[in-house]
N, C-alpha and C. Protein backbone atom coordinates (compact mmCIF):
# COMPACT_ATOMS: atom_id res chain seq x y z
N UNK A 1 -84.38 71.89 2.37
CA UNK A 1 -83.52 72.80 1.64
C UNK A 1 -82.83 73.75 2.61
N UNK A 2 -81.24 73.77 2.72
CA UNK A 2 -80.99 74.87 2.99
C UNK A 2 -80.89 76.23 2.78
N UNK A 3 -81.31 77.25 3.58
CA UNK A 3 -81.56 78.32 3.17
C UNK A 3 -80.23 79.45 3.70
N UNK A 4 -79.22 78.87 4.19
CA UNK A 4 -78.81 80.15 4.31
C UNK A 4 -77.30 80.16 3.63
N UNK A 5 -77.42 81.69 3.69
CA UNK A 5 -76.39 82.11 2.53
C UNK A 5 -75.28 81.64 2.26
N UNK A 6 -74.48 81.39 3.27
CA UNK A 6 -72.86 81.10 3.12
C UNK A 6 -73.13 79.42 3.42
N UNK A 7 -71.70 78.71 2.92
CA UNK A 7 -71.82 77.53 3.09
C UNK A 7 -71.01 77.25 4.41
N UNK A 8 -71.74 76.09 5.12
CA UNK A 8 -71.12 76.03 6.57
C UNK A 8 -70.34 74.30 6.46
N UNK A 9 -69.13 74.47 7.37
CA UNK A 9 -68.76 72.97 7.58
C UNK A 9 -68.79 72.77 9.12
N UNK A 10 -68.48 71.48 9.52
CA UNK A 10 -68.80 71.18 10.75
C UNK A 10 -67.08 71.32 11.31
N UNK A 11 -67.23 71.66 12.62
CA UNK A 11 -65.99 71.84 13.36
C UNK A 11 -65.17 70.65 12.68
N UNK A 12 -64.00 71.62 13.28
CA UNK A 12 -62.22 70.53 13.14
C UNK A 12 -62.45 69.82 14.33
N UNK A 13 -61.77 68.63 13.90
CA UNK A 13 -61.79 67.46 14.94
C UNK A 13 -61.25 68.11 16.71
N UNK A 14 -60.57 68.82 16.75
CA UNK A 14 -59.62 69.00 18.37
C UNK A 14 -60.04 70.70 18.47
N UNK A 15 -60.77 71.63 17.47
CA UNK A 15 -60.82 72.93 17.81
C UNK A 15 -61.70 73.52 18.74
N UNK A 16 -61.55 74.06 19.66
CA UNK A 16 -62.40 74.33 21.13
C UNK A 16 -62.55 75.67 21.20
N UNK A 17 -63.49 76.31 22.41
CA UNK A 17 -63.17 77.43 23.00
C UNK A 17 -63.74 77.28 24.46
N UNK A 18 -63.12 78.06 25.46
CA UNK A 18 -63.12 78.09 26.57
C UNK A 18 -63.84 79.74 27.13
N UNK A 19 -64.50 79.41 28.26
CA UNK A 19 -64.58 81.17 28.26
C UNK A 19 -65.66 80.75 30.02
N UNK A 20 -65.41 82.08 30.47
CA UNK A 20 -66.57 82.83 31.97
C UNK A 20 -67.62 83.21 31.55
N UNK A 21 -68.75 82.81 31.65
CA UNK A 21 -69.93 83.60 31.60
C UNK A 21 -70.78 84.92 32.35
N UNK A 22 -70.54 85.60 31.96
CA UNK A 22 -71.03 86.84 33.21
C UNK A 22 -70.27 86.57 33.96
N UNK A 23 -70.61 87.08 35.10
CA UNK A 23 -69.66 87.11 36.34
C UNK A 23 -69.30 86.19 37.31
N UNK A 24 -69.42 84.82 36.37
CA UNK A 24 -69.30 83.66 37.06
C UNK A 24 -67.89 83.53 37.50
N UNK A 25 -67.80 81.75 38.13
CA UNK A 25 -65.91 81.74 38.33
C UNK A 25 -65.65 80.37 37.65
N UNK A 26 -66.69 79.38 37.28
CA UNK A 26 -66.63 78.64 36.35
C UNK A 26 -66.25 78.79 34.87
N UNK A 27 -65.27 78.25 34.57
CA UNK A 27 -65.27 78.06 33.15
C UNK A 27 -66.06 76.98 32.13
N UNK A 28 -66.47 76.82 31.29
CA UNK A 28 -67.07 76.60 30.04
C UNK A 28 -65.66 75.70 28.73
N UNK A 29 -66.19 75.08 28.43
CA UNK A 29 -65.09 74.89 27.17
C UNK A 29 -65.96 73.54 26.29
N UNK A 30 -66.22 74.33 25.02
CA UNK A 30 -67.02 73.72 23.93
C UNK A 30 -65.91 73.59 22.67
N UNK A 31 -66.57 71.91 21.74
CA UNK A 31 -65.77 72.46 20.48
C UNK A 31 -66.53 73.21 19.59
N UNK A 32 -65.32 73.96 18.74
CA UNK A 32 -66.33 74.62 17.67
C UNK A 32 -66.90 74.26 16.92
N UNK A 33 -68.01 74.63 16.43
CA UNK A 33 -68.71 73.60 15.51
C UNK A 33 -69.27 74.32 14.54
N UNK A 34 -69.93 74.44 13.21
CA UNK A 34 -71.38 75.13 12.61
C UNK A 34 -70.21 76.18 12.15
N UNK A 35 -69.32 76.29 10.70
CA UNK A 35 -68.64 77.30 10.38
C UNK A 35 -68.87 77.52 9.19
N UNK A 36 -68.51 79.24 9.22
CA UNK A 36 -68.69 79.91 7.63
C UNK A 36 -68.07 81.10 7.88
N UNK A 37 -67.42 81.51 6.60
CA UNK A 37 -66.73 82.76 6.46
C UNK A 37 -66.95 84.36 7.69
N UNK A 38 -67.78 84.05 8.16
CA UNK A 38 -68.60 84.91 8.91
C UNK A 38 -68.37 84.44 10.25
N UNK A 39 -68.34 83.26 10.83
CA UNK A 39 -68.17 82.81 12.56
C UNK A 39 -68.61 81.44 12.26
N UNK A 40 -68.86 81.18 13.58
CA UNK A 40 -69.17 79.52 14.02
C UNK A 40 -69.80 79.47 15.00
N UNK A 41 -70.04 78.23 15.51
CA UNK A 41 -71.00 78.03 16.68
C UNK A 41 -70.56 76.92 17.94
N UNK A 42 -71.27 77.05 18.66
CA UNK A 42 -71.08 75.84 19.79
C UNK A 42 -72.38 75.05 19.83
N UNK A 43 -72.28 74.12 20.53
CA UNK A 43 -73.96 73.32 20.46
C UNK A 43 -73.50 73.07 22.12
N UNK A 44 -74.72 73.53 22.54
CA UNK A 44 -75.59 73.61 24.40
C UNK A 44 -76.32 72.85 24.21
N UNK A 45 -76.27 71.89 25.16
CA UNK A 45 -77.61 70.93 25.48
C UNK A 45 -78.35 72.17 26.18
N UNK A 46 -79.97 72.04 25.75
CA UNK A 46 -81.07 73.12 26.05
C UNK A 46 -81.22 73.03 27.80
N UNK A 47 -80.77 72.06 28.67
CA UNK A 47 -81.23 72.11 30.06
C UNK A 47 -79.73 72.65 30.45
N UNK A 48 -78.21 73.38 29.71
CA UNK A 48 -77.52 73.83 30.54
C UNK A 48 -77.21 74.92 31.20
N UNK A 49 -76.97 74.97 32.40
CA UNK A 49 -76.82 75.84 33.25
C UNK A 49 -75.91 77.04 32.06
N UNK A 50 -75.49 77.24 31.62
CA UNK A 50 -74.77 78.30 31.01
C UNK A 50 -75.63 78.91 29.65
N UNK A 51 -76.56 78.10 29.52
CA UNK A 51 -77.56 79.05 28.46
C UNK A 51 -78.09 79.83 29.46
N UNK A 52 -78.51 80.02 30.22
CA UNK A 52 -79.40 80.89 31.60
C UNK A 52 -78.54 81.96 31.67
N UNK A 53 -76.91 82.15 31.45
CA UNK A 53 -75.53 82.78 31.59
C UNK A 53 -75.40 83.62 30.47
N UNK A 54 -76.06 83.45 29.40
CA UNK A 54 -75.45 84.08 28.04
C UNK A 54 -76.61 84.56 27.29
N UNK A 55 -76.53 85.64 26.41
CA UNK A 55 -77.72 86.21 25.73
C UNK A 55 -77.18 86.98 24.48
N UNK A 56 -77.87 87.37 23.48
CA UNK A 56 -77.85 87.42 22.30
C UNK A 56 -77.12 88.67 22.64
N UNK A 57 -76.14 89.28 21.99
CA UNK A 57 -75.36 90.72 22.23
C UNK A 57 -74.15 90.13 23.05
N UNK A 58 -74.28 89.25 24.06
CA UNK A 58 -72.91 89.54 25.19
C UNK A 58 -71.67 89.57 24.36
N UNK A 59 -70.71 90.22 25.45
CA UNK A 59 -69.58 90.33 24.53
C UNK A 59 -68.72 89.44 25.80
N UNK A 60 -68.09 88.56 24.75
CA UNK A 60 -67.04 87.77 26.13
C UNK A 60 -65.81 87.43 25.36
N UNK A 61 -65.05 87.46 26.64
CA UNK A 61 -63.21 86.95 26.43
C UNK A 61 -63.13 85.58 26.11
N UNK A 62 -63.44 85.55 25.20
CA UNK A 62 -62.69 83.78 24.84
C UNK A 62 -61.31 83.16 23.95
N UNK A 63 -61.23 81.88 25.10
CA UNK A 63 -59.61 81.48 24.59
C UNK A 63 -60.04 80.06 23.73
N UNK A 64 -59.18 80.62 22.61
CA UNK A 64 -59.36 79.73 21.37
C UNK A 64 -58.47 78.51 20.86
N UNK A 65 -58.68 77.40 21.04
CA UNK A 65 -57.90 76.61 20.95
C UNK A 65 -57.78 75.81 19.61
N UNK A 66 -56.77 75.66 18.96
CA UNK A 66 -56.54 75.34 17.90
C UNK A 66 -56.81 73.65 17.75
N UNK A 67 -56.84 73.33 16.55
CA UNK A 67 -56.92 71.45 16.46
C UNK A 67 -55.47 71.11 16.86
N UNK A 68 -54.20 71.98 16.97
CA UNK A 68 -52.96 71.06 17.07
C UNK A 68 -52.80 71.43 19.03
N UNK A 69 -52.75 70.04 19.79
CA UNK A 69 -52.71 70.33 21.20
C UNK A 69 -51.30 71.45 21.55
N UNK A 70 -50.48 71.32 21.20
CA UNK A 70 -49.30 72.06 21.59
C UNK A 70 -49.29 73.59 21.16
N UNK A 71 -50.42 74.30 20.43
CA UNK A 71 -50.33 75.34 19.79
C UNK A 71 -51.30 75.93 21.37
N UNK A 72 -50.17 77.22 21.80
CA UNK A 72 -51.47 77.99 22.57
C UNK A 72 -52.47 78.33 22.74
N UNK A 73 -53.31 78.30 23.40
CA UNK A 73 -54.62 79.30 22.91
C UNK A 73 -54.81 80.71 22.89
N UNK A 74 -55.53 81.14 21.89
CA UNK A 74 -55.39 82.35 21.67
C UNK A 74 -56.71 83.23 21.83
N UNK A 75 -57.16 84.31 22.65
CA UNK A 75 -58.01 85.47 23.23
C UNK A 75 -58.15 86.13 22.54
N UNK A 76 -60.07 86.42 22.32
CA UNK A 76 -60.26 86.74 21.34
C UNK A 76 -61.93 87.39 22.24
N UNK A 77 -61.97 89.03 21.96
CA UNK A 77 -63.50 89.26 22.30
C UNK A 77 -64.04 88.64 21.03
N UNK A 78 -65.65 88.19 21.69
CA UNK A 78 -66.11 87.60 20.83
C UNK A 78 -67.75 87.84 21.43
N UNK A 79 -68.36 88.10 20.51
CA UNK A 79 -70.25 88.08 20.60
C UNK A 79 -70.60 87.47 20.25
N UNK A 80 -71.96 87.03 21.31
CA UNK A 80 -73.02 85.76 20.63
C UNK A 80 -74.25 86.76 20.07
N UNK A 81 -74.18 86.07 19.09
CA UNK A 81 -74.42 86.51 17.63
C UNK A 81 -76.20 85.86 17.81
N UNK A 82 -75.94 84.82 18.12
CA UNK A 82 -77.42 84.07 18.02
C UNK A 82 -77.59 82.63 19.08
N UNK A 83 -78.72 82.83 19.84
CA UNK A 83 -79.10 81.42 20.26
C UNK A 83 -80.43 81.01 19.68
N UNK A 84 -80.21 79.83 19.11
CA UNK A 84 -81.03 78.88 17.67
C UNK A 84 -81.83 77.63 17.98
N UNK A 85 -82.41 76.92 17.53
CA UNK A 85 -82.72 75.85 17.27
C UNK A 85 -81.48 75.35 16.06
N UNK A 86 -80.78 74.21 16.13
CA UNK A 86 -80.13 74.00 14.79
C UNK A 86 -80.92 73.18 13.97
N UNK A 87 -80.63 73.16 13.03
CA UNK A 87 -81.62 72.32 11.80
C UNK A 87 -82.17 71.38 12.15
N UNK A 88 -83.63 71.09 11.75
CA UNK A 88 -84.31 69.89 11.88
C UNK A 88 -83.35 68.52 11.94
N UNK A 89 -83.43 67.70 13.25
CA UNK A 89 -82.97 66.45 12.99
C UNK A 89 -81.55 66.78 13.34
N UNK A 90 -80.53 67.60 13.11
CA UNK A 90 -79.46 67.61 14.37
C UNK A 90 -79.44 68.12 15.48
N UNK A 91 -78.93 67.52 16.91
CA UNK A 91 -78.25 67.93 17.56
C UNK A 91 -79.65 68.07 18.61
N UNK A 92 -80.17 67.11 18.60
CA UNK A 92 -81.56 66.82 19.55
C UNK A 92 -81.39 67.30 20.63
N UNK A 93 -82.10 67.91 21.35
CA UNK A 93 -82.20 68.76 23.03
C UNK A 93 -81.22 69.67 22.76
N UNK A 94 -80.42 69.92 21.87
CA UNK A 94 -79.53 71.20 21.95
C UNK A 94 -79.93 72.94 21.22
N UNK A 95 -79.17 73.45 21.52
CA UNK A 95 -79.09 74.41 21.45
C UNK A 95 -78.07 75.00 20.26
N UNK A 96 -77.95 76.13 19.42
CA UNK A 96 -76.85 76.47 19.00
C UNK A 96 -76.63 78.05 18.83
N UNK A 97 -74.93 78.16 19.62
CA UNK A 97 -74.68 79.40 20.09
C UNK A 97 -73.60 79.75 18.63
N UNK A 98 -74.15 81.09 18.43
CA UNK A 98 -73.38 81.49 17.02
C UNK A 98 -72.43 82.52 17.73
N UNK A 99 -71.24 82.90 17.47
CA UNK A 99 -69.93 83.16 17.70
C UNK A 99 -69.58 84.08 16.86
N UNK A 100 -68.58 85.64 17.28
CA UNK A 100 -67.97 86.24 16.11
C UNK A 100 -67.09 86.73 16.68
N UNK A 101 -66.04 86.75 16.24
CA UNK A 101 -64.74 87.90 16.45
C UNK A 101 -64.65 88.96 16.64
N UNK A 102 -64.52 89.77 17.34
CA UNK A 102 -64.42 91.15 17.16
C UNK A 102 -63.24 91.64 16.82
N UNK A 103 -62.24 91.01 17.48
CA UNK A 103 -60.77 92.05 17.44
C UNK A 103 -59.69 90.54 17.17
């Protein structure tokens, strides 16, 4: 049974985000995935170097890329909200990073 409040759908086929972790010089770029009126998520395989990079509170610059390729991406502070286990039975060895908008 699911238990939580809002109803979630799974990412748009082409929608991404890109972003620096701490004070790294590597970039990152996941699709979005795990959505509801409230934010969304990314899914980390549990052995990646960039979960070690990120923690519940950070606040980071991320560029948001739409499902249509020709549409810019668009910068957006954004906090991780939560790092999860996702539901029994998806998304094996991963991780899931919950996402919110600020501005």
């Amino acid at each position: 049974m699911n238990e939580r409040i809002e109803p979630r759908t799974t990412g748009h086929e082409n929608a991404s985000v890109e972003f620096i972790p701490g004070t790294g010089k590597m970039f990152y770029q996941f699709k979005l995935r795990d959505f509801s009126s409230k934010g969304f998520g990314i899914i980390v395989k549990k052995d990646s170097k960039v979960l070690k990079l990120l923690k519940t509170g950070d606040i980071l610059d991320m560029k948001y890329h739409s499902e249509e390729a020709a549409v810019s991406p668009v910068s957006h502070q954004t906090q991780i909200k939560h790092i999860s286990e996702p539901d029994p039975g998806k998304y094996k060895d991963h991780m899931l990073v919950g996402l919110l908008i600020l501005e």
